[in-house]
N, C-alpha and C. Protein backbone atom coordinates (compact mmCIF):
# COMPACT_ATOMS: atom_id res chain seq x y z
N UNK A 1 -114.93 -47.87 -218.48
CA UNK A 1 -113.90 -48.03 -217.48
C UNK A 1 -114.41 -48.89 -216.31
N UNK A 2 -115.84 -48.64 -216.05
CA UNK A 2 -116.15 -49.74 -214.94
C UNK A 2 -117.37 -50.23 -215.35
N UNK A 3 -116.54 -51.81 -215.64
CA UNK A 3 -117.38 -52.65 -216.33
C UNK A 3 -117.97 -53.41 -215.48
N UNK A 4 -117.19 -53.20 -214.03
CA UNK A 4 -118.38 -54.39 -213.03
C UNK A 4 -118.68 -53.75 -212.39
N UNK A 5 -119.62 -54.20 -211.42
CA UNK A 5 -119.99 -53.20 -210.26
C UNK A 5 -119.07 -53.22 -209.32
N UNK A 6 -119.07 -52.07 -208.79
CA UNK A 6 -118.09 -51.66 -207.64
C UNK A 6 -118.83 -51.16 -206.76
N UNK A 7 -118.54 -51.70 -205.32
CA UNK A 7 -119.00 -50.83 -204.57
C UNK A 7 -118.16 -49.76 -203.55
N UNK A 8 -116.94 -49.01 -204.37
CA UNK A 8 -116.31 -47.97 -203.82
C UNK A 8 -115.10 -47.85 -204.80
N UNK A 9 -114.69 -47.06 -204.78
CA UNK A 9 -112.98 -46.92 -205.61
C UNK A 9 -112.55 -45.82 -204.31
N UNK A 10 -110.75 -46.21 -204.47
CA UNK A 10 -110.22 -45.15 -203.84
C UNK A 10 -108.87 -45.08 -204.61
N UNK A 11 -108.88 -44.03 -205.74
CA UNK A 11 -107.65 -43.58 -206.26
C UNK A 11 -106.72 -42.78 -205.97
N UNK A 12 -105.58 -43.30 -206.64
CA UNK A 12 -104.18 -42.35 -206.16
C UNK A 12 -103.68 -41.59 -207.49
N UNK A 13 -104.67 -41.64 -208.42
CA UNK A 13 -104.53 -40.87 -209.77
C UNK A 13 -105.18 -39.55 -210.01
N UNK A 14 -105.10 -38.79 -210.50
CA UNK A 14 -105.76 -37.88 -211.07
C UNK A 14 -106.52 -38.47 -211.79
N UNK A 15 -107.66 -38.65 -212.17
CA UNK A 15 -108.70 -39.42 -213.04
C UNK A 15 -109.89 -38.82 -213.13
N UNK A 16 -110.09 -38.14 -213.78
CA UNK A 16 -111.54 -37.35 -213.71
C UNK A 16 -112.32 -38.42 -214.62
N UNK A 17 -111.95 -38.75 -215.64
CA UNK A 17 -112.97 -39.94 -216.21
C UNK A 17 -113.77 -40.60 -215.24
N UNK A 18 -112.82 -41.14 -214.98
CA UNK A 18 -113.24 -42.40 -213.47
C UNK A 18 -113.69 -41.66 -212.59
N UNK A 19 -113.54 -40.13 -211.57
CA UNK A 19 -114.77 -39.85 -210.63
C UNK A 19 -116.12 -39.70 -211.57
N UNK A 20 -116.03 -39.01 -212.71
CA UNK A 20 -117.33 -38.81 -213.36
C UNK A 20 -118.01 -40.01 -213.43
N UNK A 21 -117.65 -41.22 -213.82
CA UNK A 21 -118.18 -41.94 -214.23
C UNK A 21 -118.84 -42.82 -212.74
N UNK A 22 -118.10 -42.62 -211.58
CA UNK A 22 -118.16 -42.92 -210.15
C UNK A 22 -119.13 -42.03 -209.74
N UNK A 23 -119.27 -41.08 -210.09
CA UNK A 23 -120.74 -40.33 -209.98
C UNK A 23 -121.82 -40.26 -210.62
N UNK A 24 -121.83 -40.69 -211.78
CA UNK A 24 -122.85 -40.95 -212.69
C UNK A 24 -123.60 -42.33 -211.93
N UNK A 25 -122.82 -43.49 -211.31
CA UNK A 25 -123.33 -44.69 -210.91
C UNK A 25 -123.63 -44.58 -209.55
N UNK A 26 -123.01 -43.29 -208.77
CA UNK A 26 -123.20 -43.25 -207.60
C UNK A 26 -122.69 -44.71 -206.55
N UNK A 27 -121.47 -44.37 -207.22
CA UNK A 27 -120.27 -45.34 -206.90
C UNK A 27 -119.43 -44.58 -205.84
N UNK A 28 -119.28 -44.69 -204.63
CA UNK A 28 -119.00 -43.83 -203.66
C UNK A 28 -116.86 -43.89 -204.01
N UNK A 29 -116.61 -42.89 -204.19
CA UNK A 29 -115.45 -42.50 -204.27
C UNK A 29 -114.64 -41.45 -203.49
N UNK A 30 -113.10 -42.19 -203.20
CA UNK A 30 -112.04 -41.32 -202.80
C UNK A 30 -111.25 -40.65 -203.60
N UNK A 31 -110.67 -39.66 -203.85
CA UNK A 31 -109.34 -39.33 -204.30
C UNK A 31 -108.22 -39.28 -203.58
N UNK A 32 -107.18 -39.76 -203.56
CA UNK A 32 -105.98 -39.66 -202.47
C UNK A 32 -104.73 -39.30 -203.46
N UNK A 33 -105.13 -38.36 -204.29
CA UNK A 33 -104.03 -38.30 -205.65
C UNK A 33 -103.22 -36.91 -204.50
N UNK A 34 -102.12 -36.88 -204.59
CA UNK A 34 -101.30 -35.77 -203.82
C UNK A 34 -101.28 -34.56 -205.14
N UNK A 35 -102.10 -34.37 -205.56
CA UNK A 35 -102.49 -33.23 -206.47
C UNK A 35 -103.62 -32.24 -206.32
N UNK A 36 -103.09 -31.25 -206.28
CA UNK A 36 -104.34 -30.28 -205.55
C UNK A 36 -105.34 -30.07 -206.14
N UNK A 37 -105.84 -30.38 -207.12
CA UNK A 37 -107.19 -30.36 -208.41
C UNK A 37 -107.91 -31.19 -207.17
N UNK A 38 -109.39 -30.72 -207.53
CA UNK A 38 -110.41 -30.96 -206.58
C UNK A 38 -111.06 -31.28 -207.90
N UNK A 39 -112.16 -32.13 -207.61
CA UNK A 39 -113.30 -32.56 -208.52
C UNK A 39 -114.53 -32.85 -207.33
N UNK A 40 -115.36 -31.80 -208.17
CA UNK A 40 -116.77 -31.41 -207.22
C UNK A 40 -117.81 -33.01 -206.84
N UNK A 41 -117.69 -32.93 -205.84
CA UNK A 41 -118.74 -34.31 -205.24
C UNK A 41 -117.86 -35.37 -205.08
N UNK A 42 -115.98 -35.40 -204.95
CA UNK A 42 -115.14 -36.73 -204.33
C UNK A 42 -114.33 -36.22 -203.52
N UNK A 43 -114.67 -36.89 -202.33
CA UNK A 43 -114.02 -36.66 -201.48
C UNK A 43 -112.34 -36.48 -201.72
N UNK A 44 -111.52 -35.48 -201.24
CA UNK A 44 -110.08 -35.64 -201.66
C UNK A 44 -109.24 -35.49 -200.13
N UNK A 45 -108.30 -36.43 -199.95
CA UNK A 45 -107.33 -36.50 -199.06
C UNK A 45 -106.17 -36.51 -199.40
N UNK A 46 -105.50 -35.37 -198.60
CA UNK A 46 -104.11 -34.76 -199.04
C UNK A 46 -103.14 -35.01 -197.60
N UNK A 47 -102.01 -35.04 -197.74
CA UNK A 47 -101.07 -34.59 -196.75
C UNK A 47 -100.95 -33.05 -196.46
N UNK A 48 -100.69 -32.58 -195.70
CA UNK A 48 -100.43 -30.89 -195.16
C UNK A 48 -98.91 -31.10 -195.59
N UNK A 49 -98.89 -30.74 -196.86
CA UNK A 49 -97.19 -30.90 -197.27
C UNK A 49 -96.48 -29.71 -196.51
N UNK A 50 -97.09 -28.56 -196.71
CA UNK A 50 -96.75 -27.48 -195.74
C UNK A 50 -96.04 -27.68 -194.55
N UNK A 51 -96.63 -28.20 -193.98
CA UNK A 51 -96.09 -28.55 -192.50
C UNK A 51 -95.33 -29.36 -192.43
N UNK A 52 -95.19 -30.45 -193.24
CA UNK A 52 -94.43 -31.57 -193.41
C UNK A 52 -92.81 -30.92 -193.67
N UNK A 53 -93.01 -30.30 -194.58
CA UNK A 53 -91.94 -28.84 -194.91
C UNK A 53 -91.45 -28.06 -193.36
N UNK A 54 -92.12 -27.53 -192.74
CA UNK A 54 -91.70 -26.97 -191.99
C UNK A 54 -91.43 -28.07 -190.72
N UNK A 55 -91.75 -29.08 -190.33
CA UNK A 55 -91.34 -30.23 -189.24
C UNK A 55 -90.23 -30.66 -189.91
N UNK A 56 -89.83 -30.46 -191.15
CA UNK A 56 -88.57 -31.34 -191.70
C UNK A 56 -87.39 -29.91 -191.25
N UNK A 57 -88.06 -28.51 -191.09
CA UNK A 57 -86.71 -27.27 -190.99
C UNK A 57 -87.33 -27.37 -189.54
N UNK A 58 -87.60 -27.55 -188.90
CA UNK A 58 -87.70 -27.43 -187.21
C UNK A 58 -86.64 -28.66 -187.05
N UNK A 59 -86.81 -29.82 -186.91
CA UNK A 59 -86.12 -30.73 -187.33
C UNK A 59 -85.07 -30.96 -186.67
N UNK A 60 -84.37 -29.54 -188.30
CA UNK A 60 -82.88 -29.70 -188.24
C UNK A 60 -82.11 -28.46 -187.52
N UNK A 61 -83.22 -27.50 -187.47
CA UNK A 61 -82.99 -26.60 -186.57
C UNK A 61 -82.70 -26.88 -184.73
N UNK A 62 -83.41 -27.64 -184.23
CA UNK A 62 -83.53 -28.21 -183.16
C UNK A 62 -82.48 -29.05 -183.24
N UNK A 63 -81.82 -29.50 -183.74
CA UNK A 63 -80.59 -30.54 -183.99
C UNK A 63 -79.69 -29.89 -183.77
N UNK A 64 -79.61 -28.20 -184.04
CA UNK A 64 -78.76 -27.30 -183.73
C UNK A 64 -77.39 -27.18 -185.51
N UNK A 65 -78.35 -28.12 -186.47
CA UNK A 65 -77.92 -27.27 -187.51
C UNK A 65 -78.14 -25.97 -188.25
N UNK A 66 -77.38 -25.27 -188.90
CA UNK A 66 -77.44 -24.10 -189.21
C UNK A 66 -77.30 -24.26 -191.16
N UNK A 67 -76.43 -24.84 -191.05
CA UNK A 67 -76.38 -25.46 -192.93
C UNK A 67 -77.03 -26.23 -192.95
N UNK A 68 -78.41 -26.22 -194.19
CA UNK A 68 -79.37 -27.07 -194.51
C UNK A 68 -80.03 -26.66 -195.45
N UNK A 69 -80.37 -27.88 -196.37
CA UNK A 69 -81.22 -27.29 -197.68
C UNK A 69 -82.65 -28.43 -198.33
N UNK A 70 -83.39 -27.95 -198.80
CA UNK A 70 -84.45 -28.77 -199.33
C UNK A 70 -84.16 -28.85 -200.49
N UNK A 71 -84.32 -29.84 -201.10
CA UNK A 71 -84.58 -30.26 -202.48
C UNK A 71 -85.60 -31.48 -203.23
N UNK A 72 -86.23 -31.24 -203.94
CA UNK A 72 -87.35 -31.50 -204.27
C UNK A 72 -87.40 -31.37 -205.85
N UNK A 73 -88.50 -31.54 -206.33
CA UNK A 73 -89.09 -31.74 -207.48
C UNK A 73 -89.56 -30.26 -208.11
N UNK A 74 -89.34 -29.85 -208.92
CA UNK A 74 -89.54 -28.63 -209.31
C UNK A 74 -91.17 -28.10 -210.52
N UNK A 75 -91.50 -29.68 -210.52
CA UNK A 75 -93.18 -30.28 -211.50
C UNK A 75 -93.63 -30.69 -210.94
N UNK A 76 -93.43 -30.52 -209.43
CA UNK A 76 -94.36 -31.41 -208.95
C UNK A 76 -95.19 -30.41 -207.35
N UNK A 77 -96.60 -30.66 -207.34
CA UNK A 77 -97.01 -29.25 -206.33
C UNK A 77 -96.98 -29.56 -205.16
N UNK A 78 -96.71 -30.90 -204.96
CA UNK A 78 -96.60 -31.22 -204.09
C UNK A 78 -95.41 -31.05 -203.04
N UNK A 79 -94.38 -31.26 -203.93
CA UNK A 79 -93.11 -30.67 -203.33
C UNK A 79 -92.92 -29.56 -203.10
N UNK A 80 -93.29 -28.36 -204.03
CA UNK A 80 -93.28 -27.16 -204.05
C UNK A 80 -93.82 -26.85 -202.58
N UNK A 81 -95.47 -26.98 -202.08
CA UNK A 81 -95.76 -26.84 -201.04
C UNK A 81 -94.99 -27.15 -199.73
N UNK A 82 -94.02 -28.40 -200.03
CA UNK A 82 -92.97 -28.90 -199.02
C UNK A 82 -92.20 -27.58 -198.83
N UNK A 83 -91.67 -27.47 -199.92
CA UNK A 83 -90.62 -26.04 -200.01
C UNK A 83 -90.82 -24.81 -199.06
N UNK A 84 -92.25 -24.45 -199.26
CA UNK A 84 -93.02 -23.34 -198.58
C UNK A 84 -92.47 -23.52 -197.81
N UNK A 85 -93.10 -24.86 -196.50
CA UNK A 85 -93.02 -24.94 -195.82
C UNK A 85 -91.68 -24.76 -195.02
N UNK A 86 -91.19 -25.67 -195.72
CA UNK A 86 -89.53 -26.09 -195.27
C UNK A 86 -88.97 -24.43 -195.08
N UNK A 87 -89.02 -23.43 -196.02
CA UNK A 87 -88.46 -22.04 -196.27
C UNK A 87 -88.98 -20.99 -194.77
């Protein structure tokens, strides 16, 4: 998978091939995949979907609506965590 040298990757995939292999070369790597799987020794950066969820129901609360609903992705954890929040 990495046939040249690199000196960094920063993915938005789930790819465990590619961190392993980014650690085997000591190829300094990001993860920025919005998936909560952690892989030991890459750094991972997420959004606080949580909160993002709940600033989207403050929001509309503060707007002085009372009818309001989230909808989202039901496969996806990322949304789900929105939900939390939003609820």
């Amino acid at each position: 998978m990495l046939s040249r040298r690199w000196d960094g990757v920063i993915s938005k995939e789930v790819a465990p091939e590619l961190f392993q292999q980014c650690l085997d070369r000591k190829i300094p790597c990001i993860d920025l995949a919005d998936h909560p799987t952690v892989t030991a020794g890459i750094p991972k950066i997420r959004p606080d979907n949580s909160a993002i969820g709940q600033m989207a129901a403050e929001y509309f609360i503060e707007k002085g609506y009372r009818n309001f609903a989230f909808c989202g992705y039901s496969d996806q954890a990322w949304s789900d965590e929105r939900k939390k929040g939003f609820i």
